[in-house]
C-alpha atoms as a PDB file:
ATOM      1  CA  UNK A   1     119.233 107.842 114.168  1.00  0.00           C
ATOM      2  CA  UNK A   2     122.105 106.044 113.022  1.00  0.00           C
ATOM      3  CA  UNK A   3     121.878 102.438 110.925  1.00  0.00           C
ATOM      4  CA  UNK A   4     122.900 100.760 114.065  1.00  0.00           C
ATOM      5  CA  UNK A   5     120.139 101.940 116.033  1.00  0.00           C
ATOM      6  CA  UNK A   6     117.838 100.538 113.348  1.00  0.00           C
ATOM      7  CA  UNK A   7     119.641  97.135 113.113  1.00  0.00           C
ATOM      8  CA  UNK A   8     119.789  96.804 117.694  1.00  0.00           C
ATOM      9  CA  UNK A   9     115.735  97.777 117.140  1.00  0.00           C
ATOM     10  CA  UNK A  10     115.465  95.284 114.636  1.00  0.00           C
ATOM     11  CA  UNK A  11     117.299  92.451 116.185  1.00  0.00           C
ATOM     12  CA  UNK A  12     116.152  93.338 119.628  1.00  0.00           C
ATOM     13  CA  UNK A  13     112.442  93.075 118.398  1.00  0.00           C
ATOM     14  CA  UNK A  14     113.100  89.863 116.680  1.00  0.00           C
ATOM     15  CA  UNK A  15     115.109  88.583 119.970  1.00  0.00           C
ATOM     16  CA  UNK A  16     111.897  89.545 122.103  1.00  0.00           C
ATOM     17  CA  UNK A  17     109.504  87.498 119.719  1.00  0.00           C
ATOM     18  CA  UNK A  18     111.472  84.550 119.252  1.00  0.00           C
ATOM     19  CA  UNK A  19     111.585  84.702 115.456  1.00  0.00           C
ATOM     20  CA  UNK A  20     114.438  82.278 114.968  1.00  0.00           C
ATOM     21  CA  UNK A  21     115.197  79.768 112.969  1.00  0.00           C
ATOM     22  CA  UNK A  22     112.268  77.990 111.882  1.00  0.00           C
ATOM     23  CA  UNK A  23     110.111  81.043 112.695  1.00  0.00           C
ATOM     24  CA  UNK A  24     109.813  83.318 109.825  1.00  0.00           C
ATOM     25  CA  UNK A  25     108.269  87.167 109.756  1.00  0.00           C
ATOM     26  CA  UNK A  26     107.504  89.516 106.727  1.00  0.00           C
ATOM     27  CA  UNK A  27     109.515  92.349 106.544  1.00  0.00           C
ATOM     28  CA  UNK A  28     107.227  94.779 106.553  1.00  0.00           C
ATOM     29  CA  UNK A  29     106.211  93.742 110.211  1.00  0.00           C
ATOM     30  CA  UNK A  30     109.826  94.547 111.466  1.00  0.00           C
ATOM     31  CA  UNK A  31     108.903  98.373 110.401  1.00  0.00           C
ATOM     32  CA  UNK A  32     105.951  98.473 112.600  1.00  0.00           C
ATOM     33  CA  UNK A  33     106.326 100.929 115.326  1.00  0.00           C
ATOM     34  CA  UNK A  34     108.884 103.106 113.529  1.00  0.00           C
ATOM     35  CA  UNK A  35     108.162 106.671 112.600  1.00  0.00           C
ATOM     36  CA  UNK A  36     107.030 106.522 108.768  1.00  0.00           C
ATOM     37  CA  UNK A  37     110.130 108.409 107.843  1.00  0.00           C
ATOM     38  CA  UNK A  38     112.362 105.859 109.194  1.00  0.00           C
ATOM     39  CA  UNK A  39     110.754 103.156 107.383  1.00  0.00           C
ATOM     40  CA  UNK A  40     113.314 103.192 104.357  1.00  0.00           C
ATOM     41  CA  UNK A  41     116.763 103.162 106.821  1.00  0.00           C
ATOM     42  CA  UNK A  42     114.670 100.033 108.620  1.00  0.00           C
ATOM     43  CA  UNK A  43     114.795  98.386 104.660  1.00  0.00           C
ATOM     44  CA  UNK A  44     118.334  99.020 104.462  1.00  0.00           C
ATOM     45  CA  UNK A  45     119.675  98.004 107.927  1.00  0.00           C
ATOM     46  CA  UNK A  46     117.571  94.596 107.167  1.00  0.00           C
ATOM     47  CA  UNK A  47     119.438  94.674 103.780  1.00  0.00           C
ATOM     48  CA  UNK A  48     122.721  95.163 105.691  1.00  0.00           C
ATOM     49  CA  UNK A  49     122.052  92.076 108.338  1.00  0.00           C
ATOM     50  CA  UNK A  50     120.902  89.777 105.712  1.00  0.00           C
ATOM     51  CA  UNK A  51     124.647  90.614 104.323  1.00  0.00           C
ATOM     52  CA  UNK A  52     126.141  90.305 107.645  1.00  0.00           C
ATOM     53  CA  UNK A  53     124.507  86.919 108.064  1.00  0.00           C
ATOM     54  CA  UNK A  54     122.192  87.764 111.493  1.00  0.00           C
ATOM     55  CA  UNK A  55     119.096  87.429 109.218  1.00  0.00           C
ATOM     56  CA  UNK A  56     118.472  84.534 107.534  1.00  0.00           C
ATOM     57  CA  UNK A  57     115.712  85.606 104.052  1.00  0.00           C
ATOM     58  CA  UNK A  58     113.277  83.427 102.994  1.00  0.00           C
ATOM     59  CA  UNK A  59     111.373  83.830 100.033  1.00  0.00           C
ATOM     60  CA  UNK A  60     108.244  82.149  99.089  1.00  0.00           C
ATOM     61  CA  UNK A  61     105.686  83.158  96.722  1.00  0.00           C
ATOM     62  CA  UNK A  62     103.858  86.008  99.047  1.00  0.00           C
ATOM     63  CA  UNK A  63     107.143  87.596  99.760  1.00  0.00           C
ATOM     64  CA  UNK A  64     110.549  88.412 101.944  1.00  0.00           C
ATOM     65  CA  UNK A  65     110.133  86.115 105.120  1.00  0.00           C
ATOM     66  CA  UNK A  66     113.072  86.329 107.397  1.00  0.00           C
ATOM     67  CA  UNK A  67     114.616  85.107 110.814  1.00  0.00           C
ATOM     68  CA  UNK A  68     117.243  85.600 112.869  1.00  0.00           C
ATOM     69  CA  UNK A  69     120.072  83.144 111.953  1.00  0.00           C
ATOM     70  CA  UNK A  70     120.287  80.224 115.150  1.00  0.00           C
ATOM     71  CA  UNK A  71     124.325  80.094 114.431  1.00  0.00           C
ATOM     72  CA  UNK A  72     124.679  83.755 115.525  1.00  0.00           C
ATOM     73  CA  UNK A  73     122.191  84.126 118.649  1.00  0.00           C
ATOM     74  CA  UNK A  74     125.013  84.596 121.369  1.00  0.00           C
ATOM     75  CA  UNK A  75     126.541  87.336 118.913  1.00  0.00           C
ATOM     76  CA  UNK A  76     122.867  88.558 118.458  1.00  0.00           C
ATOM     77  CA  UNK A  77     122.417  88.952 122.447  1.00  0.00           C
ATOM     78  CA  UNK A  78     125.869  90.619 122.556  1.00  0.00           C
ATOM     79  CA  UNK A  79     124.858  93.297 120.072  1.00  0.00           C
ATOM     80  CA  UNK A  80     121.544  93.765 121.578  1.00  0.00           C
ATOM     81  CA  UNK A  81     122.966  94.376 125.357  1.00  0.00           C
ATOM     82  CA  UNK A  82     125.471  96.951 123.987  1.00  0.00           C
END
């Protein structure tokens, strides 16, 4: 698979839960569901839209909570309908 499979995957599965904003997920969760040996591209396309700005990381004292970013939902839909 290529790393923008991983990140439509990713933001489509964040899309479908409504974890936006306010709403905050470990990272390990977004892995769930993937093949074991994808598990490491998963890590780096969630590096990559955390860059990109579609992620929005939270850290707190249990570790890497994130959301999708509430400024970039319409571009969010766009990429997940391609």
């Amino acid at each position: 698979m290529l790393m923008m499979d991983y990140k439509k995957i990713i933001l489509r599965k964040m899309f479908r839960h409504r974890i936006i904003g306010g709403k905050h997920t470990a990272v390990e969760h977004l892995s769930k569901g993937l093949p074991k040996h994808a598990v490491g591209a998963s890590k780096e396309a969630i590096d990559e839209l955390i860059r990109e700005g579609f992620i929005l990381p939270k850290r707190t004292s249990y570790g890497l909570q994130v959301s999708l970013n509430p400024d970039k939902i319409h571009e969010v839909a766009g990429l997940i309908e391609e």
